[in-house]
Protein backbone atom coordinates (compact mmCIF):
# COMPACT_ATOMS: atom_id res chain seq x y z
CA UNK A 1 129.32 46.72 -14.62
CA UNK A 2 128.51 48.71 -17.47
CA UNK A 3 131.30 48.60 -20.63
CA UNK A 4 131.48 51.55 -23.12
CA UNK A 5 131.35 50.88 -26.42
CA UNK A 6 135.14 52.69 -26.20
CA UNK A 7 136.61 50.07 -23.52
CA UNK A 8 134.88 47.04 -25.52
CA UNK A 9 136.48 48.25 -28.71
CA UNK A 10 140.41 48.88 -27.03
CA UNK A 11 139.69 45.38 -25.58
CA UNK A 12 139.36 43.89 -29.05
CA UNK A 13 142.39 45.77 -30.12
CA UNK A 14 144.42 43.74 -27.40
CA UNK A 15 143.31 40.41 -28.22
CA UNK A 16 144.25 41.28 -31.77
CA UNK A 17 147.47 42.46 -30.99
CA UNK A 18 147.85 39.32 -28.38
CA UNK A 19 146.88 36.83 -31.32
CA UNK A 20 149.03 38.19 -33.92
CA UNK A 21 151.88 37.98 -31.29
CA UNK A 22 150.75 34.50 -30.47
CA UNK A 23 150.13 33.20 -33.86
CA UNK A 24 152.64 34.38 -35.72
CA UNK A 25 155.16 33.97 -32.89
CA UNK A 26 155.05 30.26 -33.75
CA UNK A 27 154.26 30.49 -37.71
CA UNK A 28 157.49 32.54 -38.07
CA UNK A 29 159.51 29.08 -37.83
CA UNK A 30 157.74 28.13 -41.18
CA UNK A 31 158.85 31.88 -42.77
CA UNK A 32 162.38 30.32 -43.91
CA UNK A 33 160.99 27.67 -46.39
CA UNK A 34 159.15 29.84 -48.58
CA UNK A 35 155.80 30.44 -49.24
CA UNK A 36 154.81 27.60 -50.86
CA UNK A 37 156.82 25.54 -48.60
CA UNK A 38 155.69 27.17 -45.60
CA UNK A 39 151.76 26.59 -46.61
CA UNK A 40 152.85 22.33 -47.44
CA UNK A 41 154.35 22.06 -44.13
CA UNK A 42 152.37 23.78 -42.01
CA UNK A 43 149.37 22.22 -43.48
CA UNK A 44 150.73 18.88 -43.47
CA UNK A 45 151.64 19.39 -39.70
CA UNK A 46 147.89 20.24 -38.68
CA UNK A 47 147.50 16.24 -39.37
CA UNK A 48 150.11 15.06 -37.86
CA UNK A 49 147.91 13.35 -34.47
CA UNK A 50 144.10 13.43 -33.54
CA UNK A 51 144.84 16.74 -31.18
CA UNK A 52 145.76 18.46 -34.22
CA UNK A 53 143.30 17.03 -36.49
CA UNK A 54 140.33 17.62 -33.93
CA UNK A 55 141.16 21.55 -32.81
CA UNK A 56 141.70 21.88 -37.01
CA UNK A 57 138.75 20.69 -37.59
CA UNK A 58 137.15 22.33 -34.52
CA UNK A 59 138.90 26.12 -35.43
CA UNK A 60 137.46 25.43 -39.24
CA UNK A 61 134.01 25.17 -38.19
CA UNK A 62 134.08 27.89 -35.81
CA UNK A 63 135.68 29.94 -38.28
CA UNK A 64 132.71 28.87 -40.60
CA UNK A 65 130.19 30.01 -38.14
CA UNK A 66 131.76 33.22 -37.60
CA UNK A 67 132.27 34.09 -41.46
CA UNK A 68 128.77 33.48 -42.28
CA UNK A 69 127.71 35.79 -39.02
CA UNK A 70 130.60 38.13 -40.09
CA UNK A 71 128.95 38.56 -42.99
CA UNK A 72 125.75 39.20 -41.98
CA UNK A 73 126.08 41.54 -39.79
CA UNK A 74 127.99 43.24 -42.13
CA UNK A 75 125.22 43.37 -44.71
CA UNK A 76 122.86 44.69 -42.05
CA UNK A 77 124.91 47.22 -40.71
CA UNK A 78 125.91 48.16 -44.02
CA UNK A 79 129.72 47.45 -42.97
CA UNK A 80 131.72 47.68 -46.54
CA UNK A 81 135.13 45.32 -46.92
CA UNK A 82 133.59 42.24 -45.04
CA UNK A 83 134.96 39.52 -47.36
CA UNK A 84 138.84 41.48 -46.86
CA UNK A 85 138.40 40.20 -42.83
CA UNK A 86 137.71 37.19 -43.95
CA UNK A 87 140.48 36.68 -46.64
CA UNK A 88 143.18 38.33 -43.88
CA UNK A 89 141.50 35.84 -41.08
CA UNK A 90 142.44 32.99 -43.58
CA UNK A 91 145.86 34.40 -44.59
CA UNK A 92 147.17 36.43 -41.49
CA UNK A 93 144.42 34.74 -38.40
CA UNK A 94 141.30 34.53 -37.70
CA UNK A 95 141.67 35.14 -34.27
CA UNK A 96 143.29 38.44 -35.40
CA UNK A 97 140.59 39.74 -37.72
CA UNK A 98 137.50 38.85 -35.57
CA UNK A 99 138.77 41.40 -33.21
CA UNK A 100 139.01 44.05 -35.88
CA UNK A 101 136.06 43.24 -37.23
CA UNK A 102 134.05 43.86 -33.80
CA UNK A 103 135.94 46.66 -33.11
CA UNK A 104 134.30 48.45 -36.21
CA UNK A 105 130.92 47.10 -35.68
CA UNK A 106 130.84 48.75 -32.49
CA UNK A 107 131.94 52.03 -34.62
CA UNK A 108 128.74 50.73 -36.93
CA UNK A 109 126.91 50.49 -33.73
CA UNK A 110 127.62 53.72 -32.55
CA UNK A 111 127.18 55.30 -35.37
CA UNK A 112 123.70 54.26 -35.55
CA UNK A 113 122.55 54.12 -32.12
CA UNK A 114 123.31 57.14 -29.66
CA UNK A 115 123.86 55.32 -26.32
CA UNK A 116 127.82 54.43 -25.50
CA UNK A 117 127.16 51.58 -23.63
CA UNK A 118 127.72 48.40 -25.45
CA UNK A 119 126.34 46.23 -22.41
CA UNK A 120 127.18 45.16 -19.02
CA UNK A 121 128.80 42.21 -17.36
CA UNK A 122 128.42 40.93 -13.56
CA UNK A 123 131.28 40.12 -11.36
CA UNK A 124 131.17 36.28 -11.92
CA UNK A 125 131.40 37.23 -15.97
CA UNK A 126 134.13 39.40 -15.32
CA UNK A 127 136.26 36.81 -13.42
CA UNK A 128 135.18 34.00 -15.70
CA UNK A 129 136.36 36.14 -18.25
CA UNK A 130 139.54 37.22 -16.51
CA UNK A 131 139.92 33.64 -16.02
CA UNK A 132 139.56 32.14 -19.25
CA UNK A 133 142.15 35.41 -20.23
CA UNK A 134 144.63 33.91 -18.01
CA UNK A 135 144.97 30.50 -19.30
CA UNK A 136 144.82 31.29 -23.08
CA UNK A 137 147.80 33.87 -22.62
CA UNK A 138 149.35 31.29 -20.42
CA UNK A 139 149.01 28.47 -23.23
CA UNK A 140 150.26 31.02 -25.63
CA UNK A 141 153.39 31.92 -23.74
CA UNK A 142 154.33 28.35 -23.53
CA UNK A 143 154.04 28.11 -27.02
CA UNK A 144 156.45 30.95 -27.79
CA UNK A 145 158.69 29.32 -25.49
């Protein structure tokens, strides 16, 4: 199935939208001690066991990994404001500015390239990705809970 560059980009939207719901759904319980408290406590709680240690660790690194492509691609599609995705993916999410970042290098894409298409998936990537969908808004609605 081909995906427009369009579709792709309103796709990213939602899983920004989604992530800001889902992260900030559970930072707001931090909100009430201030900012300086809230950044202590919050920090302090991402060591309280080895789960939280290891996916820290593990969303640091990926979050390395993506700044340092981020920032590339930026550079060569002469996308201006890179370093303000990365300073809102530290402050707001990271899972929240990744999507907004994609969303305009596809407009950097298209602005560049005259096709719409911005690649196709089979069936088994759509329902592994449909899948994969399902259980991280699952996970996320028992953490609102």
């Amino acid at each position: 199935m081909s995906i427009s560059r369009k579709a792709l980009c309103v796709l990213y939207g939602l899983i920004a939208l989604l992530a800001l719901v889902g992260t900030w759904g559970n930072n707001v319980a931090y909100l009430s001690l201030g900012f300086v408290g809230a950044n202590t406590t919050f920090w302090q709680e991402t060591l309280v066991n080895p789960a939280s240690r290891s996916i820290t660790v593990d969303l640091f690194f990926l979050g390395l990994a993506v700044f340092v492509w981020m920032v590339l691609e930026a550079r060569r599609l002469g996308m201006r404001g890179v370093w303000l995705y990365l300073l809102f993916g530290m402050l707001v999410a990271i899972s929240v500015t990744v999507p907004i970042f994609l969303i305009n290098r596809e407009r950097a894409l298209a602005q560049r390239e005259s096709s719409s298409g911005a690649g196709t998936l089979s069936g088994f990537d759509m329902a592994g990705l449909a899948a994969v969908t399902v259980a991280i808004v699952a996970y996320t609605v028992v953490t609102l809970r």
